[in-house]
Every structure is written in C-alpha cells, then in structure tokens.
PDB file of N, CA and C in Angstrom:
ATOM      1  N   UNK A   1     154.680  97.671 114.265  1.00  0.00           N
ATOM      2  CA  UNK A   1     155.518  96.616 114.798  1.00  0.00           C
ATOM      3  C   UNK A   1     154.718  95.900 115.885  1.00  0.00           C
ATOM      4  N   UNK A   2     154.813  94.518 116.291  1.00  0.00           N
ATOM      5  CA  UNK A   2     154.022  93.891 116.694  1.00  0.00           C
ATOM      6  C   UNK A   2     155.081  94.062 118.500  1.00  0.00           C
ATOM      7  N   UNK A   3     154.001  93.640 118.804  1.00  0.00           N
ATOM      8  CA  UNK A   3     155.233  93.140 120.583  1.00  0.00           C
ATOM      9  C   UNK A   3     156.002  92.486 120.526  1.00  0.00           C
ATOM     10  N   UNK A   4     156.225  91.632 119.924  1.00  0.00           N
ATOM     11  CA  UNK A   4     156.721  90.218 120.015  1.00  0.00           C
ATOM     12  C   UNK A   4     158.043  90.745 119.284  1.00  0.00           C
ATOM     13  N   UNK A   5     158.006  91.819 118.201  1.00  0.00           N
ATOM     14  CA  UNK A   5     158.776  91.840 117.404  1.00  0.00           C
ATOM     15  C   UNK A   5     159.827  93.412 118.665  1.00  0.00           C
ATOM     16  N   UNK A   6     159.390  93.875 118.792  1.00  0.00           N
ATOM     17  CA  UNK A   6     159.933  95.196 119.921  1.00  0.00           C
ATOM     18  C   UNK A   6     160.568  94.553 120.905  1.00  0.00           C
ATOM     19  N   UNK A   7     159.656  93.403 121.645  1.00  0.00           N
ATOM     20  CA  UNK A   7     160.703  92.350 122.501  1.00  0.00           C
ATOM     21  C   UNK A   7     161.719  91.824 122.299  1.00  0.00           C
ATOM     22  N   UNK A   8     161.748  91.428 120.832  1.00  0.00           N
ATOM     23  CA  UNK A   8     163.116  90.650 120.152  1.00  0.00           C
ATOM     24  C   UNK A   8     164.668  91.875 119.888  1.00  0.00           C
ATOM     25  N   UNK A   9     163.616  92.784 119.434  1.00  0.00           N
ATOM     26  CA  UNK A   9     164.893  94.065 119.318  1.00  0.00           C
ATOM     27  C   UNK A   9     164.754  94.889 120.522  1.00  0.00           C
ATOM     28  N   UNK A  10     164.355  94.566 121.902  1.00  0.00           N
ATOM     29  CA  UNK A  10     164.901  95.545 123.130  1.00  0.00           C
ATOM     30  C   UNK A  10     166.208  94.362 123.268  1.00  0.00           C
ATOM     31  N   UNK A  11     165.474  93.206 123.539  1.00  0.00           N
ATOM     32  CA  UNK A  11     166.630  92.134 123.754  1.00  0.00           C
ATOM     33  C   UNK A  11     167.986  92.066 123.120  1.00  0.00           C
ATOM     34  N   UNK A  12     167.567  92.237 121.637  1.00  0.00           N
ATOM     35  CA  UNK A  12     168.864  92.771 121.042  1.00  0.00           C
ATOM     36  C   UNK A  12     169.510  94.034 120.911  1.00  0.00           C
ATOM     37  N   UNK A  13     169.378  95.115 121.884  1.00  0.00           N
ATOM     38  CA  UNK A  13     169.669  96.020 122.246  1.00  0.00           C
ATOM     39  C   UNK A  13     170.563  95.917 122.848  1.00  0.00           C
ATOM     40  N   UNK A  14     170.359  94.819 124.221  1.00  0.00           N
ATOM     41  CA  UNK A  14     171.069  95.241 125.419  1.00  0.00           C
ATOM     42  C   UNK A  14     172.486  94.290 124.674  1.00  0.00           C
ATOM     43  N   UNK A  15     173.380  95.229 125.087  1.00  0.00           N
ATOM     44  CA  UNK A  15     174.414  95.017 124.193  1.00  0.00           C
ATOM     45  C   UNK A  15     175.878  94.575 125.468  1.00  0.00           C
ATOM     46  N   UNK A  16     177.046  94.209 125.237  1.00  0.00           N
ATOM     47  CA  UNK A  16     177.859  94.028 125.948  1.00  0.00           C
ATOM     48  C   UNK A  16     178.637  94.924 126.329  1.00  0.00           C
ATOM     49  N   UNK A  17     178.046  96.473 126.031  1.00  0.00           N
ATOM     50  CA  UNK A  17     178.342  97.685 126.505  1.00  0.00           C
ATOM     51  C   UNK A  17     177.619  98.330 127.188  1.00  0.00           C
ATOM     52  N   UNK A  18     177.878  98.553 128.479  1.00  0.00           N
ATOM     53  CA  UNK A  18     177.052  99.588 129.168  1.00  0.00           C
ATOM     54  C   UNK A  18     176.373 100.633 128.248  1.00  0.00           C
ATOM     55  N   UNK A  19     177.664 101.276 127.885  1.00  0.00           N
ATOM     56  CA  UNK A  19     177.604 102.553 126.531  1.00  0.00           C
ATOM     57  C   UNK A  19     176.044 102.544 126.031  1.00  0.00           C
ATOM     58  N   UNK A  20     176.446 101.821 125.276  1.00  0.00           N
ATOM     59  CA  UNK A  20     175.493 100.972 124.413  1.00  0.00           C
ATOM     60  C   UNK A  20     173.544 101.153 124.931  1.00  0.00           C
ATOM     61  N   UNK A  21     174.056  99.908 125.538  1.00  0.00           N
ATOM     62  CA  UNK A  21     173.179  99.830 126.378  1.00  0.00           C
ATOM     63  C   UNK A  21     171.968 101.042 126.636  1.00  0.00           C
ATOM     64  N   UNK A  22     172.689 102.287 127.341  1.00  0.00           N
ATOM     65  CA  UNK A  22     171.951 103.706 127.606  1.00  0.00           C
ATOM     66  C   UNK A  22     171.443 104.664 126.910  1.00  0.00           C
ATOM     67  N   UNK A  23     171.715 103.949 125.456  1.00  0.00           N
ATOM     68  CA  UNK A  23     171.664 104.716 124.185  1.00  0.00           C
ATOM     69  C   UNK A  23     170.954 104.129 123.799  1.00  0.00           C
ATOM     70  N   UNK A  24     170.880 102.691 122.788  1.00  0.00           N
ATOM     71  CA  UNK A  24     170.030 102.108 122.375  1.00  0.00           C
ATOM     72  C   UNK A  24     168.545 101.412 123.114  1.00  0.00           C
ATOM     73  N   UNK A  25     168.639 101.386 124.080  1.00  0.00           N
ATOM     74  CA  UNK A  25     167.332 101.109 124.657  1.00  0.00           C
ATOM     75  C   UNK A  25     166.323 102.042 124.677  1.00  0.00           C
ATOM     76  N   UNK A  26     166.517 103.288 125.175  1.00  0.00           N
ATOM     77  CA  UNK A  26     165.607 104.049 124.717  1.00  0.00           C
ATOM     78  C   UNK A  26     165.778 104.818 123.954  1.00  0.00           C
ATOM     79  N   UNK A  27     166.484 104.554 123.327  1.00  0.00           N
ATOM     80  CA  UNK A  27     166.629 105.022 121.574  1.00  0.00           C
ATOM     81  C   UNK A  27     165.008 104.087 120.823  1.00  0.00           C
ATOM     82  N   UNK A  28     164.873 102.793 121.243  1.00  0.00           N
ATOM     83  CA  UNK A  28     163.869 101.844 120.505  1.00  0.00           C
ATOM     84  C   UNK A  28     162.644 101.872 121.533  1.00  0.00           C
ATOM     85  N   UNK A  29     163.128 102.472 122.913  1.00  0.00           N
ATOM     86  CA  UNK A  29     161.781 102.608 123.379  1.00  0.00           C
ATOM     87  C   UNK A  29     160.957 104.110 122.709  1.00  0.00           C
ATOM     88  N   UNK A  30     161.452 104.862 122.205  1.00  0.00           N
ATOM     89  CA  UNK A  30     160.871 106.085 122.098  1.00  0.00           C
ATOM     90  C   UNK A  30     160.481 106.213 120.518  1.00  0.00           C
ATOM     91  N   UNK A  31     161.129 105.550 119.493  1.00  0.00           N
ATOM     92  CA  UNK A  31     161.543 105.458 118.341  1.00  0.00           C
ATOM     93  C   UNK A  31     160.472 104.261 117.619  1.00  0.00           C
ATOM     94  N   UNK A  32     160.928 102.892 118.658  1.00  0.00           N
ATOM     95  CA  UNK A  32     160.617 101.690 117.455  1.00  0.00           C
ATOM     96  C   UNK A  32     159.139 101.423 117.573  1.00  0.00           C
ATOM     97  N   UNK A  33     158.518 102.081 118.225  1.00  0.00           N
ATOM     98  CA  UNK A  33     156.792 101.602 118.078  1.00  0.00           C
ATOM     99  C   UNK A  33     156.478 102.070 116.563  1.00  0.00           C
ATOM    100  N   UNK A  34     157.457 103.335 115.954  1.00  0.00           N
ATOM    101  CA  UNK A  34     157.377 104.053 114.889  1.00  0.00           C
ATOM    102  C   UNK A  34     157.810 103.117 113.594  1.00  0.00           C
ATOM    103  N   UNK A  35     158.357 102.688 113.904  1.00  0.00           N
ATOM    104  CA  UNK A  35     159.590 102.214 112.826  1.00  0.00           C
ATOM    105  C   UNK A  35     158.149 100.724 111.950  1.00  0.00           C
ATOM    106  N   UNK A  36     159.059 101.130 110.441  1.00  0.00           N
ATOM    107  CA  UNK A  36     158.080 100.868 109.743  1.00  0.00           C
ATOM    108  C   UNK A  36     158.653  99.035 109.422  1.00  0.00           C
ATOM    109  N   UNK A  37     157.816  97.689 109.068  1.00  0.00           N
ATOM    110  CA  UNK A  37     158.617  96.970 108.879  1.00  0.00           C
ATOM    111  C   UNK A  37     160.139  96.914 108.098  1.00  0.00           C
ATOM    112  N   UNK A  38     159.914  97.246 106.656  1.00  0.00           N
ATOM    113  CA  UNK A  38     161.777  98.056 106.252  1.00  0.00           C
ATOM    114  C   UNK A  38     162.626  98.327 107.656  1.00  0.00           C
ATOM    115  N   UNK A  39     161.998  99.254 108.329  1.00  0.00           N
ATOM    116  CA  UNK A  39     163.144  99.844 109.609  1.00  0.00           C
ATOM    117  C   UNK A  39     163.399  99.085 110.834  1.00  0.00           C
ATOM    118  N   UNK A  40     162.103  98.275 110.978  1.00  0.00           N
ATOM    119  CA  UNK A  40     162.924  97.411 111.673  1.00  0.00           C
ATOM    120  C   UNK A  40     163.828  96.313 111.639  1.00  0.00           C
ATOM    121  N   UNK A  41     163.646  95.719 109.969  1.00  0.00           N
ATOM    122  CA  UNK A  41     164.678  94.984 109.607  1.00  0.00           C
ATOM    123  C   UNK A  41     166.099  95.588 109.550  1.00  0.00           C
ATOM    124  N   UNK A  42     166.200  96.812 109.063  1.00  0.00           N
ATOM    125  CA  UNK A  42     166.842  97.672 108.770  1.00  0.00           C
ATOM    126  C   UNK A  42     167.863  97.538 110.451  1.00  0.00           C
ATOM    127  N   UNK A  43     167.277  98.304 111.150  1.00  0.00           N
ATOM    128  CA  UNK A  43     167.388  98.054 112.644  1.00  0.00           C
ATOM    129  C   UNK A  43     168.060  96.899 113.425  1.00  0.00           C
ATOM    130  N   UNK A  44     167.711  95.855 113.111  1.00  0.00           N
ATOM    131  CA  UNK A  44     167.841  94.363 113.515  1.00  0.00           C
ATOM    132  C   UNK A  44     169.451  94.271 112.661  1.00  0.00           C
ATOM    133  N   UNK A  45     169.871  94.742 111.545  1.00  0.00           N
ATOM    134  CA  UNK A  45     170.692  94.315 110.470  1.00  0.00           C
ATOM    135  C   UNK A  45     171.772  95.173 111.450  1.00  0.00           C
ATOM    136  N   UNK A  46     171.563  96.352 111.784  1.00  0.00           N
ATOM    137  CA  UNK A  46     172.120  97.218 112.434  1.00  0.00           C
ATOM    138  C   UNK A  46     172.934  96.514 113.819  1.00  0.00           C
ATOM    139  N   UNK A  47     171.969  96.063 114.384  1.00  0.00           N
ATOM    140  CA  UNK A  47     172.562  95.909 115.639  1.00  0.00           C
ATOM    141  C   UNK A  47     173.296  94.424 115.192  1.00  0.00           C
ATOM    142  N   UNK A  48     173.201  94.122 114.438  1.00  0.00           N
ATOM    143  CA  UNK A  48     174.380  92.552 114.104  1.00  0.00           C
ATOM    144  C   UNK A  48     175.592  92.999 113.710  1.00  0.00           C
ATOM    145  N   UNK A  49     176.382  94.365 113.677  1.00  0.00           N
ATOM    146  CA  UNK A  49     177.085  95.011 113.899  1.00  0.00           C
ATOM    147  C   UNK A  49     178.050  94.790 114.933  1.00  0.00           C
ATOM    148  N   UNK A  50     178.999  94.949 115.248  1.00  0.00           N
ATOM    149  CA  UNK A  50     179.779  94.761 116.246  1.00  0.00           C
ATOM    150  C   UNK A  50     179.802  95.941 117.642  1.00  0.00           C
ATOM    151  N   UNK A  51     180.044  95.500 118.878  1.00  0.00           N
ATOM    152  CA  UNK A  51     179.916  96.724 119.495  1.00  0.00           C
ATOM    153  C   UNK A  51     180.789  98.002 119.566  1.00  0.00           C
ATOM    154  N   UNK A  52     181.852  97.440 119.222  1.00  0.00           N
ATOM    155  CA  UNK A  52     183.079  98.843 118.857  1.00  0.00           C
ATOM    156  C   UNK A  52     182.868  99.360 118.010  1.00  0.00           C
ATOM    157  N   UNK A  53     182.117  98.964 116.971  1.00  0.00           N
ATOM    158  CA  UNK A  53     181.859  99.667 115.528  1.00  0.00           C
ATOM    159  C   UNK A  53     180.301 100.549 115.797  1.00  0.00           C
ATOM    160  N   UNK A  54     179.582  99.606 116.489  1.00  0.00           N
ATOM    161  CA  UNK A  54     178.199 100.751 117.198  1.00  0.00           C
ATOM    162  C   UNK A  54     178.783 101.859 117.778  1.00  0.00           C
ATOM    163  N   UNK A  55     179.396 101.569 118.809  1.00  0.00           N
ATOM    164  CA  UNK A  55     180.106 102.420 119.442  1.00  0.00           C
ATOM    165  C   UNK A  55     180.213 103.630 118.969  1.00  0.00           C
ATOM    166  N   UNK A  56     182.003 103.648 117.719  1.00  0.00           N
ATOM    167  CA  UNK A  56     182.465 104.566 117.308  1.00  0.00           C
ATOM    168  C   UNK A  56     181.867 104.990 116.382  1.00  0.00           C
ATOM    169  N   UNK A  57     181.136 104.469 115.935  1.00  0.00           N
ATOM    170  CA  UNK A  57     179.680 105.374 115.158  1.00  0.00           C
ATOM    171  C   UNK A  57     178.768 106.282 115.622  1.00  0.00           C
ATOM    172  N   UNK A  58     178.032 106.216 116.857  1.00  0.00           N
ATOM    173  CA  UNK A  58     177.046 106.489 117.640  1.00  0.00           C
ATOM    174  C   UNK A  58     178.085 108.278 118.569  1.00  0.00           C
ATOM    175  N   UNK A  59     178.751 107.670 118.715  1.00  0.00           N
ATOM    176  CA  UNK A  59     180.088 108.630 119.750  1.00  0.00           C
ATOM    177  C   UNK A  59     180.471 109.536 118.418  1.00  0.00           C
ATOM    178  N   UNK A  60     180.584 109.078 117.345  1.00  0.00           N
ATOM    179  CA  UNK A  60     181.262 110.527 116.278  1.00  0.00           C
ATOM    180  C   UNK A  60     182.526 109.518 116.056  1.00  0.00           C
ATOM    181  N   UNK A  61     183.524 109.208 116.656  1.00  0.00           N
ATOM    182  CA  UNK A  61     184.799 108.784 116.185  1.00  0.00           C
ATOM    183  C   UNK A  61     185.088 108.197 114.626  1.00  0.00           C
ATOM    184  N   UNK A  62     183.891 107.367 114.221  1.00  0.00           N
ATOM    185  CA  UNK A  62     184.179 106.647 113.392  1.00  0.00           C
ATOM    186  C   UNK A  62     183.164 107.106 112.472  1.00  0.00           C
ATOM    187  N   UNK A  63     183.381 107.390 111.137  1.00  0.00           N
ATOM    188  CA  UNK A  63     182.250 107.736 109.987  1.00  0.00           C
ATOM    189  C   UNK A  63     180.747 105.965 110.057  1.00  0.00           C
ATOM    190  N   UNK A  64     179.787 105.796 110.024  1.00  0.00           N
ATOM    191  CA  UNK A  64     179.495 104.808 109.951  1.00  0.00           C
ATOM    192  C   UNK A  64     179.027 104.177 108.855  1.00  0.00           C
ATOM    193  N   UNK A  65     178.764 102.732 108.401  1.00  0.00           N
ATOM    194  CA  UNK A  65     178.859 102.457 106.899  1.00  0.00           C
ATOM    195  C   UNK A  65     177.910 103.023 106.260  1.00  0.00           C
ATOM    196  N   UNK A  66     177.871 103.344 105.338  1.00  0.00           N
ATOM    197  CA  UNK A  66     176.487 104.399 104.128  1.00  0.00           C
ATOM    198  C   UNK A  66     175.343 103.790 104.722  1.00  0.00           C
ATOM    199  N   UNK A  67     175.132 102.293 104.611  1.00  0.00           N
ATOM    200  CA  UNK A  67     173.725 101.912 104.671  1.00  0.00           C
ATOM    201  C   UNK A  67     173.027 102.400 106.353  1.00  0.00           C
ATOM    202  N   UNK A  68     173.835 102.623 107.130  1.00  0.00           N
ATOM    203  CA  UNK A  68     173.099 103.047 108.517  1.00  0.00           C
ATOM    204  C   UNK A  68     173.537 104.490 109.163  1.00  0.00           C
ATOM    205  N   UNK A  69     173.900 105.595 108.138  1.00  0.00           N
ATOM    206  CA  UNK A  69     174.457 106.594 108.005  1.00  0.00           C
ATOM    207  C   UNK A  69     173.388 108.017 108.439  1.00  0.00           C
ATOM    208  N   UNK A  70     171.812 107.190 108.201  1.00  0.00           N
ATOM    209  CA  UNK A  70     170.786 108.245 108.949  1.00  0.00           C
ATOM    210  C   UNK A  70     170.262 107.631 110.304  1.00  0.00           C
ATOM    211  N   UNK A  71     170.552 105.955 109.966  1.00  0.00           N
ATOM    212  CA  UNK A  71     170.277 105.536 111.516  1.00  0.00           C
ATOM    213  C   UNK A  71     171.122 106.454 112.954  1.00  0.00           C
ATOM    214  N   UNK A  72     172.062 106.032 112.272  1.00  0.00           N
ATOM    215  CA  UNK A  72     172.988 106.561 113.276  1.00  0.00           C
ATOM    216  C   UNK A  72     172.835 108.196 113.550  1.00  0.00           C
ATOM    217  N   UNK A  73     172.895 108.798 112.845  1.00  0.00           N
ATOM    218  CA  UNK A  73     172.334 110.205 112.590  1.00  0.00           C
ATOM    219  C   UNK A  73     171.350 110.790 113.866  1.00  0.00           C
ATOM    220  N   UNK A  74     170.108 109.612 113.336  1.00  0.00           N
ATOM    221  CA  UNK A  74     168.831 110.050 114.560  1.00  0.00           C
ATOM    222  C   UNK A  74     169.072 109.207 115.619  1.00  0.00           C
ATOM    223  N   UNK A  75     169.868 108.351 115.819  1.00  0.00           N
ATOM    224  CA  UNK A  75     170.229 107.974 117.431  1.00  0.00           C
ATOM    225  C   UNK A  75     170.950 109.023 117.539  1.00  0.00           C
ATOM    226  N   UNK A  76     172.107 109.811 117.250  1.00  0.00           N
ATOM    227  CA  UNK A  76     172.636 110.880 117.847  1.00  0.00           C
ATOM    228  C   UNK A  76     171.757 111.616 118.094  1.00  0.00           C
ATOM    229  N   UNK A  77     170.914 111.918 117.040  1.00  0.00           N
ATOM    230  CA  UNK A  77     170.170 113.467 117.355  1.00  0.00           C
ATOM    231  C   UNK A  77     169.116 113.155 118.986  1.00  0.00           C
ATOM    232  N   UNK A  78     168.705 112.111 119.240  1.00  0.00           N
ATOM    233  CA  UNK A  78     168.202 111.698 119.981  1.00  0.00           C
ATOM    234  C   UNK A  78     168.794 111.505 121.307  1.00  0.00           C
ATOM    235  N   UNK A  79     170.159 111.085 121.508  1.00  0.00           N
ATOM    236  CA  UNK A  79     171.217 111.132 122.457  1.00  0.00           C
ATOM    237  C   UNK A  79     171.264 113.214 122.878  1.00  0.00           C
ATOM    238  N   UNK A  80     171.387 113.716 121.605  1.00  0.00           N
ATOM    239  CA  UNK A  80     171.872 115.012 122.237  1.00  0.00           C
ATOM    240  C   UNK A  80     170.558 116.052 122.960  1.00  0.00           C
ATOM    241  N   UNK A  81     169.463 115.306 122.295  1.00  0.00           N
ATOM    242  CA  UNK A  81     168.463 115.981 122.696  1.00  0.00           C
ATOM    243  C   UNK A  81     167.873 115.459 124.490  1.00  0.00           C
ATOM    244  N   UNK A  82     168.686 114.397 124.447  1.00  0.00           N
ATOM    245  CA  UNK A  82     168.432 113.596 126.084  1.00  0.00           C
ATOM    246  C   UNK A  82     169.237 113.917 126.773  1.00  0.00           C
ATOM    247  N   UNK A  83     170.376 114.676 126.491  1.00  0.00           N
ATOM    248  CA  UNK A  83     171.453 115.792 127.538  1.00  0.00           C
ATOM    249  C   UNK A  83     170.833 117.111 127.585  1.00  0.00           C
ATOM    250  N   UNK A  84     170.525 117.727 126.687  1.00  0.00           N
ATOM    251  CA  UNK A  84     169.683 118.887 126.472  1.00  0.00           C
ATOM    252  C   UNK A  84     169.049 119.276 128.261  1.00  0.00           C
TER     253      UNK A  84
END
C-alpha cells in the first residue's frame, strides 16, 4: 500500500464515533501497511458502512454482513488482544 493510499484510509477511519475511532485507527495503523490491494479496497468498502452498523459489529451485538465477517473478526481479535 502506498502512503497516499494509508492516508486516505486513516482519514477514513476517524469516524463520528469516539468508539470507533479507538478501534479502527490502530486497527490500520498496525494492520494496513499489510493489507494487500484486494484488502484495502475491501477495507475502504467497509468503512462506507454506517457507524451503528460498524459499531454493533465490532462490539459483538450485531452478526456482521458475510462479506466483512473475517474483517470484523480480526479487528476484534486485535481489540481483545489490546486489553490483554
């Protein structure tokens, strides 16, 4: 992934949720240098998502749709390993 392109998705990170916010940022700082072009489109598609629906996805409440069903997965696993 290029800079230019990591800049565009921190930016679209910061979300209108604090929540959010503390999760996904360094969720893509630790993660998206990795992420292959597929994943970051993948990624980008993701966060055009709504924030209640990030939300109750990311938190457990809500099952999340099939197509971002391992995304969400390794942002949790990544959230629980940063309380750890």
């Amino acid at each position: 992934m290029t800079e230019q392109e990591l800049k565009k998705l921190q930016w679209a990170s910061r979300r209108g949720m604090l929540e959010l916010d503390v999760v996904l940022l360094p969720y893509l700082q630790q993660h998206g240098s990795d992420f292959t072009p597929p994943e970051v489109i993948h990624y980008q598609q993701f966060l055009e998502e709504t924030d209640p629906d990030l939300y109750a996805w990311i938190m457990g409440f809500e099952t999340p749709k099939e197509e971002y069903a391992e995304l969400v997965a390794s942002i949790k696993q990544f959230v629980e390993q940063q309380i750890r």
